[in-house]
C-alpha atoms as a PDB file:
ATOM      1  CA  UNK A   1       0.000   0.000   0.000  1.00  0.00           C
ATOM      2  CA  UNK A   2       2.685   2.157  -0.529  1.00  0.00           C
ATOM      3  CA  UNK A   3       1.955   3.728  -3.798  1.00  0.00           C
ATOM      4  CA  UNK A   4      -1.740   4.352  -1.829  1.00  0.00           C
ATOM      5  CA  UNK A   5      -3.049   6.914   0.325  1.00  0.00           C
ATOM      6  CA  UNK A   6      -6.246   7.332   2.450  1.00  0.00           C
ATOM      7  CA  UNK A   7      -7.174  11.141   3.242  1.00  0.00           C
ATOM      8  CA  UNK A   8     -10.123  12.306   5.329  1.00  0.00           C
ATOM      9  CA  UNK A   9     -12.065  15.135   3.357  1.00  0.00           C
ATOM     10  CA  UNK A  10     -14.616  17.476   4.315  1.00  0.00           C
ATOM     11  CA  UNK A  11     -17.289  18.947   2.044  1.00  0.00           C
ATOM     12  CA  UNK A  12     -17.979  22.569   2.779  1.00  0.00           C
ATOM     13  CA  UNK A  13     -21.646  24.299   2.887  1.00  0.00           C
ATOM     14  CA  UNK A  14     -20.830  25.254  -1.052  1.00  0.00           C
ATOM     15  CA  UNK A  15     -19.926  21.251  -1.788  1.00  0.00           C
ATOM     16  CA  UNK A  16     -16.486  22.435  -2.299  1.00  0.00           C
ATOM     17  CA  UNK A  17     -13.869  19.615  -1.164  1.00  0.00           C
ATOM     18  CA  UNK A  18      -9.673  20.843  -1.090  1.00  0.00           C
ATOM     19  CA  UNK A  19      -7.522  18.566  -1.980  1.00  0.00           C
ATOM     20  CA  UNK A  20      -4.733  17.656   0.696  1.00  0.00           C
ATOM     21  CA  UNK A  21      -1.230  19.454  -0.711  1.00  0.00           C
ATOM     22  CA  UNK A  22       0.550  16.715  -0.497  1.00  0.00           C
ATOM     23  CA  UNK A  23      -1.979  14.775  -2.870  1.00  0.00           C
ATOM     24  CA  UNK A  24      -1.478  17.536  -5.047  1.00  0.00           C
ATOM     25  CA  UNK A  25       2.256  17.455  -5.206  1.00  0.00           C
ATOM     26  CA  UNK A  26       1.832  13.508  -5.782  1.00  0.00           C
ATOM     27  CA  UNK A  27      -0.045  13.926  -8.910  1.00  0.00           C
ATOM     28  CA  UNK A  28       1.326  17.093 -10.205  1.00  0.00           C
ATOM     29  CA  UNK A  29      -1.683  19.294  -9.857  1.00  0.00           C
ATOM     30  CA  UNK A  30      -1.432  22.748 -10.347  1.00  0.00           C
ATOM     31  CA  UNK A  31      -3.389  25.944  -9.387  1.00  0.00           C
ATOM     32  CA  UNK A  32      -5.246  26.192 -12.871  1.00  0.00           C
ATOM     33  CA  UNK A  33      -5.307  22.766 -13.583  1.00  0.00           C
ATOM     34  CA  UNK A  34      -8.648  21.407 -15.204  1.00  0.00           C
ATOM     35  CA  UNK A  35      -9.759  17.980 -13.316  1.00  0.00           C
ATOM     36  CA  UNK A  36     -12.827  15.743 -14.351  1.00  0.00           C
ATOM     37  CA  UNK A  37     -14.916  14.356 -11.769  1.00  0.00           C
ATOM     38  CA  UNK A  38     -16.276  10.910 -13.129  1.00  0.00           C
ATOM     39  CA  UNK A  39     -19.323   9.142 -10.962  1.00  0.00           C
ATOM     40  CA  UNK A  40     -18.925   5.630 -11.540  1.00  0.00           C
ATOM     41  CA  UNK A  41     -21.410   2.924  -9.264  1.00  0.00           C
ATOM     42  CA  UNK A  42     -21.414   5.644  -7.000  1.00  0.00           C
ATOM     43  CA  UNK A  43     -18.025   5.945  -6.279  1.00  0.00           C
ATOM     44  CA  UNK A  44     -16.004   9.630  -7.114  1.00  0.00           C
ATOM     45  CA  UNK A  45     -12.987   9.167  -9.477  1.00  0.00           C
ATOM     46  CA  UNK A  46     -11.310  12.439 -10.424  1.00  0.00           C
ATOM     47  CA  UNK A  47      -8.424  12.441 -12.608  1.00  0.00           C
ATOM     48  CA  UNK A  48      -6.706  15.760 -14.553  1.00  0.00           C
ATOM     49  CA  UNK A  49      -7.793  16.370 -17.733  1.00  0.00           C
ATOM     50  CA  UNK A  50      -5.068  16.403 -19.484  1.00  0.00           C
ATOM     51  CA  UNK A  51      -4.298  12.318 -18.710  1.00  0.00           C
ATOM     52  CA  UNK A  52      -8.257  11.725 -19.612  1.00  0.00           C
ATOM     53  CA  UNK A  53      -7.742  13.480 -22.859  1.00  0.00           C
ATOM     54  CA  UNK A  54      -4.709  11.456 -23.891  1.00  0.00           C
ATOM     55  CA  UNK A  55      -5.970   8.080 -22.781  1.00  0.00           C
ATOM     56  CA  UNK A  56      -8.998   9.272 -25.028  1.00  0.00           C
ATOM     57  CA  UNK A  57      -6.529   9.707 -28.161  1.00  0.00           C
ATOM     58  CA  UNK A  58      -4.969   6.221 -27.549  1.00  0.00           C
ATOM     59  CA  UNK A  59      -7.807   4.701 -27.364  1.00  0.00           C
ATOM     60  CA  UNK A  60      -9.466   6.283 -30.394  1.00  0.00           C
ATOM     61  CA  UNK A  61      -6.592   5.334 -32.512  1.00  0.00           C
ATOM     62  CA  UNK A  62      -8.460   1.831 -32.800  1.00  0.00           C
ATOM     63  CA  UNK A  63     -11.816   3.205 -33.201  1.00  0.00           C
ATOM     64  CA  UNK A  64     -10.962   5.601 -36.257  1.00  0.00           C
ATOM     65  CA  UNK A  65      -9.113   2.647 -37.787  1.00  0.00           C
ATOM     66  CA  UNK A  66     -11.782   0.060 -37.894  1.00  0.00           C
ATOM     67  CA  UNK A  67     -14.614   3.050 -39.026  1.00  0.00           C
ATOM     68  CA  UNK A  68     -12.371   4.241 -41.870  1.00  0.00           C
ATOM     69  CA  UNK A  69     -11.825   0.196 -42.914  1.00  0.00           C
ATOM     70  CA  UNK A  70     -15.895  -0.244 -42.422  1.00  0.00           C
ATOM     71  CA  UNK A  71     -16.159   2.821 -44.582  1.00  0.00           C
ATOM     72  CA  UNK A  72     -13.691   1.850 -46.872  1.00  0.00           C
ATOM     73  CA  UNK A  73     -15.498  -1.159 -47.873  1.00  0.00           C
ATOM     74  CA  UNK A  74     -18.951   0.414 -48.008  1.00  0.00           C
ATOM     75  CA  UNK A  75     -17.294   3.301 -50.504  1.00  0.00           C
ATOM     76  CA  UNK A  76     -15.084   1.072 -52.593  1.00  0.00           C
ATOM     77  CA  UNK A  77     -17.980  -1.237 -53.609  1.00  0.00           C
ATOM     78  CA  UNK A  78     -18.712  -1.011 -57.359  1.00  0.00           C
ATOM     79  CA  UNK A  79     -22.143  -2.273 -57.388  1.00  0.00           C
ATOM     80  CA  UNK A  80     -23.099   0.920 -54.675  1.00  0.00           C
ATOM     81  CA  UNK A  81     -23.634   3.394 -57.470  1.00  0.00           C
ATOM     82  CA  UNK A  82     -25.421   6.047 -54.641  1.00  0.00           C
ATOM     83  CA  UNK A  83     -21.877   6.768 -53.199  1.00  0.00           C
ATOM     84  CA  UNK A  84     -20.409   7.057 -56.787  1.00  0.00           C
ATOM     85  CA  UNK A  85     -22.902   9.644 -57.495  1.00  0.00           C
ATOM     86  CA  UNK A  86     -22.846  11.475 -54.309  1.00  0.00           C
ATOM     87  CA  UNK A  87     -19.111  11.809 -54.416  1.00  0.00           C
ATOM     88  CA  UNK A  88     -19.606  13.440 -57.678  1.00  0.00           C
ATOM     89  CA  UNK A  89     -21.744  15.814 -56.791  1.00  0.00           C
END
């Protein structure tokens, strides 16, 4: 449990929560910084945006792949004349 940590927060009148310094030096957050708060089976996960954004782009890599193959096929079929005609247009 070393890499782990178990903090004790309290949630103001305005549901504001601070986040310990020491957490924040741990994970490199900044004054500024832009953090997403994800609900998931009712259970808080918040993680900076910047990491969300490039997990995002990884994992989107195989998504836009297999589309522009699907679409590939669909387009490069000869007996589809629609397409033909609406790429002429």
């Amino acid at each position: 449990m070393e890499n782990e940590f178990i903090k004790t927060l309290k949630v103001s009148d305005k549901g504001q929560i601070s986040i310990p310094n020491s957490v924040r030096q741990k994970l490199g957050i900044q004054r500024g910084d832009n953090l997403i708060l994800f609900e998931i089976e009712g259970k808080l996960l918040i993680e900076k945006q910047q990491k969300v954004s490039e997990k995002m782009k990884d994992e989107f890599k195989d998504v836009l792949y297999f589309s522009e193959q699907s679409l590939k096929e669909v387009w490069d079929n000869s007996e589809d004349e629609v397409w033909s005609q609406y790429l002429e247009n």
